[in-house]
Protein backbone atom coordinates (compact mmCIF):
# COMPACT_ATOMS: atom_id res chain seq x y z
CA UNK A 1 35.97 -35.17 9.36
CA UNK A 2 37.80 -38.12 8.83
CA UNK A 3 36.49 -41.95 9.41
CA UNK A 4 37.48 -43.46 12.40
CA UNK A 5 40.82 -46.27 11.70
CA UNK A 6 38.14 -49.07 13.32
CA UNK A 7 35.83 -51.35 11.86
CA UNK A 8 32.41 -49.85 11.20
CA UNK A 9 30.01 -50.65 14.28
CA UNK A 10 26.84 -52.75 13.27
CA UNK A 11 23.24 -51.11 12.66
CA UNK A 12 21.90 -53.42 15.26
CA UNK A 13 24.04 -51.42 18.31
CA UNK A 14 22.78 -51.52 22.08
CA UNK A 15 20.68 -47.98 21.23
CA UNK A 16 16.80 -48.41 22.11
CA UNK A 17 15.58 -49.66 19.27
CA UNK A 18 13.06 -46.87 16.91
CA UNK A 19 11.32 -46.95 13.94
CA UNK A 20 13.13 -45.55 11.18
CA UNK A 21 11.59 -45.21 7.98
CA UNK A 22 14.66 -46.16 5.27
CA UNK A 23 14.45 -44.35 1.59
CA UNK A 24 17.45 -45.40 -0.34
CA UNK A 25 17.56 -44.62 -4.67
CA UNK A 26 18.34 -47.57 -6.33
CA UNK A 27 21.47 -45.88 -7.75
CA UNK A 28 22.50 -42.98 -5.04
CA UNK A 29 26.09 -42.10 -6.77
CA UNK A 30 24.05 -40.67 -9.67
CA UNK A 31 21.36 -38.81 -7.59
CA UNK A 32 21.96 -35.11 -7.70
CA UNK A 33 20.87 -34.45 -4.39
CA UNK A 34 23.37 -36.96 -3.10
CA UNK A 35 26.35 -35.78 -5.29
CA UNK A 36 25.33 -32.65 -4.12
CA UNK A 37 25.47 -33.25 -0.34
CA UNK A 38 28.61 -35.61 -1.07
CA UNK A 39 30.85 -32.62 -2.54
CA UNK A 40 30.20 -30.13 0.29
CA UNK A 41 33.54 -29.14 1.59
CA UNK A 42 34.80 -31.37 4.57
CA UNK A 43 35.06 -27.96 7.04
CA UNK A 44 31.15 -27.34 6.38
CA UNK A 45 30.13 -31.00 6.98
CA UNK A 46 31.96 -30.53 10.30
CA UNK A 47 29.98 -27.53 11.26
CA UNK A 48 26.56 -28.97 10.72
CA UNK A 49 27.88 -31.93 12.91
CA UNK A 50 29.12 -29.70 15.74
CA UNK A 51 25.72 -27.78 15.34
CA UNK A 52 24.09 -31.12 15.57
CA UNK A 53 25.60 -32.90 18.16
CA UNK A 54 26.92 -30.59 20.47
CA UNK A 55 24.50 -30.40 24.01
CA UNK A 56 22.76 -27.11 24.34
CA UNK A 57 24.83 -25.21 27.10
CA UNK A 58 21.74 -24.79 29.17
CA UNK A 59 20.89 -28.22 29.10
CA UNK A 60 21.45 -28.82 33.10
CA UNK A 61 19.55 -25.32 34.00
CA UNK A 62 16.22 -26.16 31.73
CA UNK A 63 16.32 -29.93 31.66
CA UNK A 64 13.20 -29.96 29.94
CA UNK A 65 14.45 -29.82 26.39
CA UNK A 66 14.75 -33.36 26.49
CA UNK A 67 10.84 -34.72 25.52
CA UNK A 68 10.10 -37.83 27.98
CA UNK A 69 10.73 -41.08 26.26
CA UNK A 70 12.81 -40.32 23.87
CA UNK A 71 15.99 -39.97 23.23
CA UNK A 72 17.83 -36.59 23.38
CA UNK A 73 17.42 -34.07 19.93
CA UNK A 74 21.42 -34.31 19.21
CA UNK A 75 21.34 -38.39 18.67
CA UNK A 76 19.60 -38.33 15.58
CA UNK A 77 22.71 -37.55 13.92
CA UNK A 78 23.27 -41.45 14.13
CA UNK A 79 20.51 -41.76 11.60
CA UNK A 80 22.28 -39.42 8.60
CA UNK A 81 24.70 -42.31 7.98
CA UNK A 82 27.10 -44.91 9.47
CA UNK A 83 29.71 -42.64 9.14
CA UNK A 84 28.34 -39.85 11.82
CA UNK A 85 27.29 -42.89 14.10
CA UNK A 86 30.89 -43.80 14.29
CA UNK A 87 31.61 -40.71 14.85
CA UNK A 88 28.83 -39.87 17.66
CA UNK A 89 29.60 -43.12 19.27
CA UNK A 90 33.64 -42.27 19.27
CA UNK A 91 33.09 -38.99 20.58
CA UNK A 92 32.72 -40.01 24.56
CA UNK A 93 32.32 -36.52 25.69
CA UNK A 94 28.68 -36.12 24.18
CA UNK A 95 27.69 -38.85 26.16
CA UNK A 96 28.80 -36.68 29.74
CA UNK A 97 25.46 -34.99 30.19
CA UNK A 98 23.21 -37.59 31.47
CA UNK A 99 19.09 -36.44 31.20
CA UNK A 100 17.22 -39.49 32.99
CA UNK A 101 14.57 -39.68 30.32
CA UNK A 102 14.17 -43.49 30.71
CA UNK A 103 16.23 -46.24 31.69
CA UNK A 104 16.99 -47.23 28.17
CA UNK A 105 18.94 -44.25 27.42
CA UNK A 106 20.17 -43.54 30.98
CA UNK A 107 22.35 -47.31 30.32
CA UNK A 108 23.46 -46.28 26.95
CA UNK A 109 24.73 -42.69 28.20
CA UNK A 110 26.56 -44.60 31.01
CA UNK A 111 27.65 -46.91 28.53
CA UNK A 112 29.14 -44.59 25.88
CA UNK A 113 31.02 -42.11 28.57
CA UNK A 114 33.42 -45.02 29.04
CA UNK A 115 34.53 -43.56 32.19
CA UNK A 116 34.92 -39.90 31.90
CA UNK A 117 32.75 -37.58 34.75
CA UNK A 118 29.68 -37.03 34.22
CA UNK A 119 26.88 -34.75 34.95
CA UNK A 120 23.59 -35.98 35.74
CA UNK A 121 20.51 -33.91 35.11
CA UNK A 122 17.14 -35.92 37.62
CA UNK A 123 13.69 -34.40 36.98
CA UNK A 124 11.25 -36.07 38.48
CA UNK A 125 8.35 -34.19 36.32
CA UNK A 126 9.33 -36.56 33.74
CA UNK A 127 9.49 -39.67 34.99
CA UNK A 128 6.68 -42.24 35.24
CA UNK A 129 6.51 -43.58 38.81
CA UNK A 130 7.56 -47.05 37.43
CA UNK A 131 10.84 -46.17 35.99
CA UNK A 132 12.15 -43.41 39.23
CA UNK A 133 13.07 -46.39 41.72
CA UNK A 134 14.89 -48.36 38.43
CA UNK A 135 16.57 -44.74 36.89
CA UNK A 136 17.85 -43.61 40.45
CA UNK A 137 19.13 -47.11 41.01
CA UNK A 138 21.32 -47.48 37.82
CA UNK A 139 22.18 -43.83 38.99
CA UNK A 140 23.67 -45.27 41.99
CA UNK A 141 25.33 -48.08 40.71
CA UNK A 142 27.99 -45.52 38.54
CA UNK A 143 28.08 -42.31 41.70
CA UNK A 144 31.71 -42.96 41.48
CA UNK A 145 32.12 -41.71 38.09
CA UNK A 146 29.49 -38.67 39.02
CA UNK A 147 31.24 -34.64 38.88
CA UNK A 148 27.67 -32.85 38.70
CA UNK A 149 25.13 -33.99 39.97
CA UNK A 150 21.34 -31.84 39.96
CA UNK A 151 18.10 -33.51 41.12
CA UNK A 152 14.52 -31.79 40.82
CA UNK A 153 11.97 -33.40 43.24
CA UNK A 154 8.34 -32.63 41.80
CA UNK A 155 7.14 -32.76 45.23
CA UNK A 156 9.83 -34.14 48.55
CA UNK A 157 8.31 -37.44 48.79
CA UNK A 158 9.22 -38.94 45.90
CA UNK A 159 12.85 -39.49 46.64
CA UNK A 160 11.32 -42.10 49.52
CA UNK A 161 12.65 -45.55 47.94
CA UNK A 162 12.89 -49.21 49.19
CA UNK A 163 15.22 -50.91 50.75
CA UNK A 164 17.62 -52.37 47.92
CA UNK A 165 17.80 -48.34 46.65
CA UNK A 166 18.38 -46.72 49.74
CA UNK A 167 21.33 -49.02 50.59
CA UNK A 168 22.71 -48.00 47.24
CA UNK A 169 21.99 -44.27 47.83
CA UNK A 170 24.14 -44.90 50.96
CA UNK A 171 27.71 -45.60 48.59
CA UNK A 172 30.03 -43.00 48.74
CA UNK A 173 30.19 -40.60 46.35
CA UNK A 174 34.38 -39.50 46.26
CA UNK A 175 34.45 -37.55 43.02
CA UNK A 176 31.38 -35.69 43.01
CA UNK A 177 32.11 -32.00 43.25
CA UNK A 178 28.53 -30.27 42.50
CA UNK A 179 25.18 -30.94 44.29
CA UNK A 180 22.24 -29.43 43.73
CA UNK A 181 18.80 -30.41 45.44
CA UNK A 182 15.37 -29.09 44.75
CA UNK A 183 11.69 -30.25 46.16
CA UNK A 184 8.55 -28.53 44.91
CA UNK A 185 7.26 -27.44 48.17
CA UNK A 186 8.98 -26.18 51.66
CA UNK A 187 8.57 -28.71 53.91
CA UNK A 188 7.57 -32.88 52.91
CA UNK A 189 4.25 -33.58 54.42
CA UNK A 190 4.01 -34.93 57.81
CA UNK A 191 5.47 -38.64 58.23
CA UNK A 192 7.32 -38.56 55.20
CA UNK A 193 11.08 -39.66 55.66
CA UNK A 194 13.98 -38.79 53.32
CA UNK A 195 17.25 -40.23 53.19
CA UNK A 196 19.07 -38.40 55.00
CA UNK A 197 22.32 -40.36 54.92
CA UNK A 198 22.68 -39.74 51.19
CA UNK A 199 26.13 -40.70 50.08
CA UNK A 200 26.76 -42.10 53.87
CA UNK A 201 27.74 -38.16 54.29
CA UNK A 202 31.19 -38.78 52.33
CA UNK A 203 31.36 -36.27 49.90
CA UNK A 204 35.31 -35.41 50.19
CA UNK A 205 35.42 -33.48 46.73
CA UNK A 206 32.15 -31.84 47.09
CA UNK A 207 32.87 -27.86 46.43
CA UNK A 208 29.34 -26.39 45.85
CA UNK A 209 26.08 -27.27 47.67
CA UNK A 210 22.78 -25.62 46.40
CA UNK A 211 19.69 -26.86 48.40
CA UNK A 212 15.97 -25.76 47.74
CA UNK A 213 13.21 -26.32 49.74
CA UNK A 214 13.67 -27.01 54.01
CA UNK A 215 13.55 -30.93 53.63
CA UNK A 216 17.32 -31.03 53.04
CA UNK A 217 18.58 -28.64 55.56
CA UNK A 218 19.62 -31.70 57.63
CA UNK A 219 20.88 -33.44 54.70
CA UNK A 220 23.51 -30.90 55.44
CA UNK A 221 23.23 -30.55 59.05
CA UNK A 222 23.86 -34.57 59.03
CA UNK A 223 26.53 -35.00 56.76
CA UNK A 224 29.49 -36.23 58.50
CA UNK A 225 32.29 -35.35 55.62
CA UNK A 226 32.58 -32.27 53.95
CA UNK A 227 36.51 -31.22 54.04
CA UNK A 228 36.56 -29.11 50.20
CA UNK A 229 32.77 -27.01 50.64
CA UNK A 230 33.52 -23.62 50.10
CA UNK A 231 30.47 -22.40 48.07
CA UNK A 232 26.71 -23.13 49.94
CA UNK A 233 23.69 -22.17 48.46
CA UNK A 234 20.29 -22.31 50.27
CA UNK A 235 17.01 -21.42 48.59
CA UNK A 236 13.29 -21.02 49.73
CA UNK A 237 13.51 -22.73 53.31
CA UNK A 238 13.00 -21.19 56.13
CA UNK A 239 16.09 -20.66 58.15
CA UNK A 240 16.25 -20.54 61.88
CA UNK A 241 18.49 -19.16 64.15
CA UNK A 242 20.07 -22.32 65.07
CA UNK A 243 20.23 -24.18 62.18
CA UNK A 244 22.07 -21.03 60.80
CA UNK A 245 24.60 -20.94 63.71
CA UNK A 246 24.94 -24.71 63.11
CA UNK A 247 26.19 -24.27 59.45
CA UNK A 248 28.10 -21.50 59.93
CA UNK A 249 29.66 -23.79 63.36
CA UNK A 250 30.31 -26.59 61.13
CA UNK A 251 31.86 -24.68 57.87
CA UNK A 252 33.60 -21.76 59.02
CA UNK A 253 36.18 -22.24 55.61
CA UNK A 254 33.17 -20.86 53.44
CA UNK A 255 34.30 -18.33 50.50
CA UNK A 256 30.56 -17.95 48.90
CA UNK A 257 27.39 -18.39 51.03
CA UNK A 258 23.72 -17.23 50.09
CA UNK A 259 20.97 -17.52 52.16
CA UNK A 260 17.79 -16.72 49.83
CA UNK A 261 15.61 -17.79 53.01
CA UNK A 262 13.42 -16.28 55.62
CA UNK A 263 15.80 -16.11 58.74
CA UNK A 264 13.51 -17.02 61.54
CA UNK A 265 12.80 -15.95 65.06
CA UNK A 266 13.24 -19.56 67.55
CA UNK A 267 11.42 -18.63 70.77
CA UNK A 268 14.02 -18.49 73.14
CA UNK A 269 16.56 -18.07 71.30
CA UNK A 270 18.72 -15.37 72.70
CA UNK A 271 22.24 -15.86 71.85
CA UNK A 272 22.83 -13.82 69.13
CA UNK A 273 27.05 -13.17 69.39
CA UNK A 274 28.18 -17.15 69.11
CA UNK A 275 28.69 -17.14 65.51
CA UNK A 276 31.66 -18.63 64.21
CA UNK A 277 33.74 -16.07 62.26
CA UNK A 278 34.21 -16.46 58.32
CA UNK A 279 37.33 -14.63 57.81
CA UNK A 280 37.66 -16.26 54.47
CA UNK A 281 34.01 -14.92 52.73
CA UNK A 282 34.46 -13.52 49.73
CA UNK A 283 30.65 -13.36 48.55
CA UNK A 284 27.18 -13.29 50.95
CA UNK A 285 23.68 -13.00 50.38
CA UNK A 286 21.15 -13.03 52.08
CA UNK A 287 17.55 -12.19 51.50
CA UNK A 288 14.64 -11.43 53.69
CA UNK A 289 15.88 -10.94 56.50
CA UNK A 290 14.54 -8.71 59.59
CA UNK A 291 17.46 -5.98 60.84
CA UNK A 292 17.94 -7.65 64.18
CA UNK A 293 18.97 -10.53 63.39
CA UNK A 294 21.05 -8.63 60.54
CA UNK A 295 22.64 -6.52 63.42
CA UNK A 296 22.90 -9.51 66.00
CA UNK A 297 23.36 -12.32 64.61
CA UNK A 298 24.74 -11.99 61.24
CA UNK A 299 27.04 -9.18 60.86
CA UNK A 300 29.11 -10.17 63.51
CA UNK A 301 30.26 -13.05 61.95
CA UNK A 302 31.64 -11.29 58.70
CA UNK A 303 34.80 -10.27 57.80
CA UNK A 304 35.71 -6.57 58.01
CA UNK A 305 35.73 -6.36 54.74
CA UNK A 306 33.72 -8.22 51.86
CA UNK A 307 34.34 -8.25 47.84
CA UNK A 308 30.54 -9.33 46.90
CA UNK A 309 27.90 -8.16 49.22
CA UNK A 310 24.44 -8.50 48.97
CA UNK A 311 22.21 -7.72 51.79
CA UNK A 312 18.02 -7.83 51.58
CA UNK A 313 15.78 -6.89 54.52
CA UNK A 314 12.18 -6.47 55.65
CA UNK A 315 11.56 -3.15 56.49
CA UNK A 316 8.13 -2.08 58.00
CA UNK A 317 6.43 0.38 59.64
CA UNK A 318 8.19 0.30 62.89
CA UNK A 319 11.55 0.54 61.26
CA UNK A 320 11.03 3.32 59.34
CA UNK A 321 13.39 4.79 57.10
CA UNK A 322 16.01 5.08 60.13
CA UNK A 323 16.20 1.68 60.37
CA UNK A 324 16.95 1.15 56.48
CA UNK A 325 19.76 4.47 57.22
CA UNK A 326 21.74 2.44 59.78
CA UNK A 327 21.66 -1.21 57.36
CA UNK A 328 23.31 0.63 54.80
CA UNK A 329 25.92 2.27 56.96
CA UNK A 330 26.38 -1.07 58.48
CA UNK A 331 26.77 -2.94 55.30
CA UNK A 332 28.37 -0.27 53.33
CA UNK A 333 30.98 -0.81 56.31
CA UNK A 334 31.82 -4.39 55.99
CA UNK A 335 31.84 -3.93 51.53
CA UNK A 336 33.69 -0.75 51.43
CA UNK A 337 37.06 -0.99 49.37
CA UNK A 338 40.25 0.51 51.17
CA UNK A 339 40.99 3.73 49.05
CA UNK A 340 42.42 2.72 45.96
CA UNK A 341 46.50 3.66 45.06
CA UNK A 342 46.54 7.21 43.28
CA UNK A 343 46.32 6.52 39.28
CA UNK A 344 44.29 2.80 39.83
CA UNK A 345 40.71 3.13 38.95
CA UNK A 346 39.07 -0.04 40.42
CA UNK A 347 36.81 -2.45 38.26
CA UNK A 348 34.06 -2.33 40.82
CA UNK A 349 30.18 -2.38 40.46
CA UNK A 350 27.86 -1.05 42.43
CA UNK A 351 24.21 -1.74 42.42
CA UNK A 352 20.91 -0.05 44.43
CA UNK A 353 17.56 -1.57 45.09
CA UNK A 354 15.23 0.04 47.05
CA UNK A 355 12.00 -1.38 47.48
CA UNK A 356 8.41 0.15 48.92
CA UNK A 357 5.55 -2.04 48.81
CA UNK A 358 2.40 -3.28 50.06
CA UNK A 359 2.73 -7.18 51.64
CA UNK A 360 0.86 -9.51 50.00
CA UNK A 361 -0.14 -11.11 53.83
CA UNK A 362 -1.22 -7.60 55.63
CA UNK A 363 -1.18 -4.13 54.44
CA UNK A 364 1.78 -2.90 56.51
CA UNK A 365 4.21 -1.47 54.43
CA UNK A 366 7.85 -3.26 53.69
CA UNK A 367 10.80 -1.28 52.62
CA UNK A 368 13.45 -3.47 51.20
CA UNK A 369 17.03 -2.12 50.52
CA UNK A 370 19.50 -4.38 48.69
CA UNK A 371 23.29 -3.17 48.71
CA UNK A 372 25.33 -5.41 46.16
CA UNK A 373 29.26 -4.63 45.60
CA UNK A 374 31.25 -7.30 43.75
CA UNK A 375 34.14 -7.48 40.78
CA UNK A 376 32.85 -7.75 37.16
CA UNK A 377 34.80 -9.53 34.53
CA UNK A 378 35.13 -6.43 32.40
CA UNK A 379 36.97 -3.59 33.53
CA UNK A 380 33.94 -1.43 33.18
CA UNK A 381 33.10 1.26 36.59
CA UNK A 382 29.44 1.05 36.59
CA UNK A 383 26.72 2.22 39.46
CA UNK A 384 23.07 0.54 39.09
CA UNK A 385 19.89 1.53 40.39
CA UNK A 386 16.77 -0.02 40.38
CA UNK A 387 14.12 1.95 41.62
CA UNK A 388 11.05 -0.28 42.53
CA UNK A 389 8.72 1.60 44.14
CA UNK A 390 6.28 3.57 44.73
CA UNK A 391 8.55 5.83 46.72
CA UNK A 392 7.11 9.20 48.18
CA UNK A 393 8.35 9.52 51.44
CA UNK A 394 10.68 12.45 51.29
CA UNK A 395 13.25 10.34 53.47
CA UNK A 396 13.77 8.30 50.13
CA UNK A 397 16.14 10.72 49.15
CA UNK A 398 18.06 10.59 52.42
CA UNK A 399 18.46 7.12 51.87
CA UNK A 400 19.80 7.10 48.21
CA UNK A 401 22.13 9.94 49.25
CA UNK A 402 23.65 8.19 52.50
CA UNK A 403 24.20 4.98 50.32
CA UNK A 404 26.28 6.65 47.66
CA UNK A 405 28.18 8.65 50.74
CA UNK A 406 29.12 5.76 52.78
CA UNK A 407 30.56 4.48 49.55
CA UNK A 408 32.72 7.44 47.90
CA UNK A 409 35.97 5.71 46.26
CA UNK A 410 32.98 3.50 44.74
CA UNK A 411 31.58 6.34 43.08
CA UNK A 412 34.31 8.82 42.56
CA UNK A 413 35.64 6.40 39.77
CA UNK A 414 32.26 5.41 38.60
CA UNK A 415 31.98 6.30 34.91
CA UNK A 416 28.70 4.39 33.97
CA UNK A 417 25.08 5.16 35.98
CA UNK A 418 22.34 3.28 34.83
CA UNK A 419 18.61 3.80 36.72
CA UNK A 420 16.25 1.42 36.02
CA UNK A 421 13.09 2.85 37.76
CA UNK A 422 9.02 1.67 37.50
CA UNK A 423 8.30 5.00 39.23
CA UNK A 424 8.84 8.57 38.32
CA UNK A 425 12.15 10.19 39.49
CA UNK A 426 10.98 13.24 40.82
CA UNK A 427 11.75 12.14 45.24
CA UNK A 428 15.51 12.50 44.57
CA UNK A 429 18.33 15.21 44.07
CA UNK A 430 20.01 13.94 40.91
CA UNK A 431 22.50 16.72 41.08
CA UNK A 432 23.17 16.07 44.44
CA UNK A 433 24.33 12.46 43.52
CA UNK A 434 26.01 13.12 40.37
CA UNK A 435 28.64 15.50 41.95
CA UNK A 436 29.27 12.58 43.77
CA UNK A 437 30.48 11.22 40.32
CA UNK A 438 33.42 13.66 38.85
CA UNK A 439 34.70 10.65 36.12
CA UNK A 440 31.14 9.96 34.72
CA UNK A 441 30.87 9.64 31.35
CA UNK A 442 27.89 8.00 30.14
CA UNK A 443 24.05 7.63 31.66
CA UNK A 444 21.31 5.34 30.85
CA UNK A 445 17.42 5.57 32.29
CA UNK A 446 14.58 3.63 32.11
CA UNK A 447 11.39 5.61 33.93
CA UNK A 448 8.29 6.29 33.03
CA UNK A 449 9.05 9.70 33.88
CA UNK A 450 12.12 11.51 33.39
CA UNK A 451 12.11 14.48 32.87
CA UNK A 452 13.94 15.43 35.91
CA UNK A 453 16.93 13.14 35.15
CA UNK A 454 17.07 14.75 32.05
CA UNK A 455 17.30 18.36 33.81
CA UNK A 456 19.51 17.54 36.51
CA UNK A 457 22.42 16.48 33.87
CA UNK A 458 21.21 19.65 32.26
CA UNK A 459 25.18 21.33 33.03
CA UNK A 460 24.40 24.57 33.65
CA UNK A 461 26.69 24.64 36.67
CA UNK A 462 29.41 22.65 35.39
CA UNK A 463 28.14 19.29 37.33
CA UNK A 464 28.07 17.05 34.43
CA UNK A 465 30.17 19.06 32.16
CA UNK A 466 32.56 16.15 31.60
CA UNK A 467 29.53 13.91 30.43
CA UNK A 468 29.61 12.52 26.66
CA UNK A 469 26.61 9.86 25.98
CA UNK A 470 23.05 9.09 27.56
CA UNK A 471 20.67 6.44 26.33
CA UNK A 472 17.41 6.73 27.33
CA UNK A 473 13.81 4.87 27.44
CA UNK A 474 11.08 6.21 28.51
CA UNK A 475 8.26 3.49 29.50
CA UNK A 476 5.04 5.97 28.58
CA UNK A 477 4.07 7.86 25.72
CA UNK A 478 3.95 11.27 25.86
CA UNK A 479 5.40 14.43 23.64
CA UNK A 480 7.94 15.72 26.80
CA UNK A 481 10.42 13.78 26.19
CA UNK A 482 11.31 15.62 23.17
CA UNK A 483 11.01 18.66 24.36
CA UNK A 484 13.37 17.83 27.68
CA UNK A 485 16.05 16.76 25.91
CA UNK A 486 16.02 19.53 23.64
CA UNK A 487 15.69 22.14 27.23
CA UNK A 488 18.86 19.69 28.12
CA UNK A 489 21.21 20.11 25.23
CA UNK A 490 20.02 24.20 24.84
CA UNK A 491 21.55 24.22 28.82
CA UNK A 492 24.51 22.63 27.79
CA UNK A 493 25.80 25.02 25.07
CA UNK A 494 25.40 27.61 27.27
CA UNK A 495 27.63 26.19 29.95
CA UNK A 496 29.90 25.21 28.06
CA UNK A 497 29.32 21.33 28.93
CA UNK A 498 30.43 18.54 26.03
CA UNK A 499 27.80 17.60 23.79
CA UNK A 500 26.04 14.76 24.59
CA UNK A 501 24.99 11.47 21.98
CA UNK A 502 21.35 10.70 22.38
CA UNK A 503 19.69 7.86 21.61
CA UNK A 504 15.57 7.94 22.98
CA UNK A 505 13.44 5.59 22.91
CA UNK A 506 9.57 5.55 24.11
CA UNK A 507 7.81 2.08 24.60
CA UNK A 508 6.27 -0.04 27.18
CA UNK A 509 8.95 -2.43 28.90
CA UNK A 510 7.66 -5.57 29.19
CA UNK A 511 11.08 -7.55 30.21
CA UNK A 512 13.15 -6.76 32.80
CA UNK A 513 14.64 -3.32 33.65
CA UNK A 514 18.22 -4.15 33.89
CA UNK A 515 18.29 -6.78 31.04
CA UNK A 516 16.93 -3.71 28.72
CA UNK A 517 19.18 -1.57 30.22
CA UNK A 518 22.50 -3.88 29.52
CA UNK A 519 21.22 -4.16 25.76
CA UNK A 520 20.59 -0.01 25.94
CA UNK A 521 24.38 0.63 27.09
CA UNK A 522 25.85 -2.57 24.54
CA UNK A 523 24.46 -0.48 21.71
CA UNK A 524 21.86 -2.95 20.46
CA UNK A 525 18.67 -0.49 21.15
CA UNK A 526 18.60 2.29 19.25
């Protein structure tokens, strides 16, 4: 770490002044801590600088690792000595993430970037009533130097400013590329009136939109400029009918759109074939959404075919488990792959959710089915399924099976399965879906129960003969496990089938199924 070529900056610099408690020997050179600390090799001083100084890279996802009136963790460096304060304040890419804490430090931040884009973390949470109208108006005053840009109402209403502030909110914003919106409830509370013309509606760089919470639907609907949008995200507002043909209307260029909404019903509404195509989507999702207006109103508007799929709906009672048959034929349609060139072996995932539960607002029962296909950065040929039931209608196994048949180049290069299931396994034909699977090579399961997992890839008839590992957690305690897995490799040798690595495990999950399930197959569970 070598000192800057220019003068040494002065102790009294613009920072918000602190006090600092100052303990200095009256001869330092011959301290032994200090001769100590002064011969560490240059290479290690640099590391416990980076260490220091570097910004957390989940600083703009959990904003709240900044404490309110202070000044972010990583500054303190500037206290060690004059040297690392030259070198903090030289460094202008520290100074890029912006956390509004208070207006003191959102000046110096703004200050010290000297011009390079910056991202700009708003939480409302922690800021005092007093200083929002004065942080979102030195905000303003530098939008033109703004790339990111992520704002967390506590509730919708407090973005409602005077009249100096909302003409600034009004000022272009030409380099910003990502937006991100949140409000603490659905809807702002009657008479409440948001600025809708944020940025005038000139966002001409703008590439990904993420809005939570209804209120800011017409922020979007309303914004006049939008030329470079090709990823939307829309969260926790529900959608209607129009509104949905109106965004698809206005940006039929989309490549990534998720709706994580309730799609409503408009009475009235009837025109369900008006959509405006997307033939350049290469990821949807959308979530809660009834099967009609899947059939009518959304399909119809893909592509034929899709690289990243995922599709969520509300079954219940009246659409049985016919009505969850035909989505997945239906979807599987628009994400199946063309067959892949003799020799290639795709780098494709495939993941299964199917979902049987009671609804928290009446007791008729929902059936959700979730069909995600999409690339992975590894070239790793894995099939998940989460299980989340309680599934007992015999037709569950039906529905598994037509899944992994309207999807057979999918599977017939698959060499991973991984089942992640809260109930026991006992609805479904395992053997029936692993001859599906001639390349598999490895299996992990998490189930409270299973035992017949375990037999199915038993090998007596040569169906998993070419198998080699399986990892396995079983969520209750009991003395079967043991004793299956012993049945298993006994059936095995007298197939013929390769030997299988084990690795068992009994405990009681407590995080989620597929994040255990990753560390399972990685090795780090044993």
């Amino acid at each position: 770490m070598e000192k800057p070529s220019y003068p040494s900056l002065s102790l009294t610099t613009t920072l918000p002044c602190q006090p600092v408690l100052i303990v200095s020997p009256i001869r330092p050179f011959n301290n032994p801590t200090y001769a100590q600390v002064h011969d560490l090799p240059t290479e290690l001083l640099c590391r416990i600088f980076e260490f220091c100084a570097c910004p957390e890279p989940n600083v703009i996802a959990t904003p709240h690792t900044f404490q309110p009136q202070y000044s972010p963790r990583w500054t303190q460096i500037m206290h060690v000595c004059r040297l690392w304060r030259e070198v903090a304040l030289s460094l202008t890419r520290l100074w890029t993430i912006v956390d509004f804490v208070c207006p003191q430090w959102t000046s110096t931040f703004l200050k010290h970037a000297k011009g390079l884009p910056i991202t700009v973390v708003v939480d409302y949470s922690k800021l005092d009533m007093c200083a929002r109208q004065h942080s979102l108006r030195q905000l303003f005053e530098h939008v033109d130097k703004i790339h990111t840009l992520s704002v967390d109402l506590h509730e919708p209403w407090d973005l409602q400013v005077d009249a100096e502030l909302s003409e600034k909110m009004n000022n272009p914003a030409p380099n910003l590329q990502s937006l991100t919106l949140m409000a603490g409830r659905l809807s702002p509370l009657p008479g409440v009136e948001l600025p809708f013309g944020l940025f005038s509606g000139l966002l001409p760089n703008l590439r990904r939109l993420h809005l939570k919470g209804s209120a800011f639907v017409r922020i979007l609907l309303n914004s006049t400029y939008l030329p470079n949008l090709c990823a939307l995200e829309i969260d926790d507002g529900r959608l209607s009918l129009p509104e949905l043909k109106a965004i698809l209307d206005r940006f039929p260029e989309l490549q990534r759109l998720s709706l994580r909404s309730t799609i409503a019903f408009v009475e009235g509404y009837t025109d369900f074939t008006t959509l405006s195509p997307m033939p350049g989507l290469v990821h949807f999702e959308v979530t809660k959404v009834d099967p009609f207006v899947w059939d009518h109103c959304i399909k119809p508007a893909l592509p034929p075919t899709i690289p990243s799929l995922k599709v969520h709906c509300q079954f219940t009672k009246r659409h049985g488990m016919d009505g969850a048959l035909e989505l997945i034929t239906s979807a599987a349609a628009h994400a199946a792959f063309p067959p892949y060139p003799a020799g290639s072996a795709p780098a494709l995932p495939l993941m299964v959710s199917i979902d049987e539960r009671c609804s928290r607002i009446s007791d008729a029962r929902t059936i959700g089915v979730v069909c995600i296909l999409g690339p992975v950065l590894q070239p790793a040929r894995v099939f998940d399924l989460e299980i989340a039931g309680p599934l007992r209608e015999p037709q569950a196994n039906d529905l598994l099976l037509a899944l992994c048949r309207a999807l057979p180049h999918a599977l017939a290069h698959a060499a991973l399965l991984r089942v992640a299931s809260v109930v026991h396994l006992s609805n479904f034909d395992w053997r029936a879906i692993l001859e599906l699977m001639p390349r598999l090579k490895e299996v992990a399961i998490v189930s409270p129960s299973p035992h017949y997992f375990i037999h199915a890839i038993g090998g007596e008839d040569g169906t998993t003969a070419q198998l080699e590992r399986a990892s396995l957690v079983k969520t209750t305690v009991g003395a079967h496990t043991v004793r299956d897995v012993e049945e298993c490799v006994a059936a095995r040798k007298r197939s013929g089938a390769c030997a299988i690595k084990w690795r068992v495990q009994e405990c009681i999950v407590t995080e989620a199924l597929k994040a255990r399930i990753n560390r399972m197959t990685d090795g780090r569970v044993v």
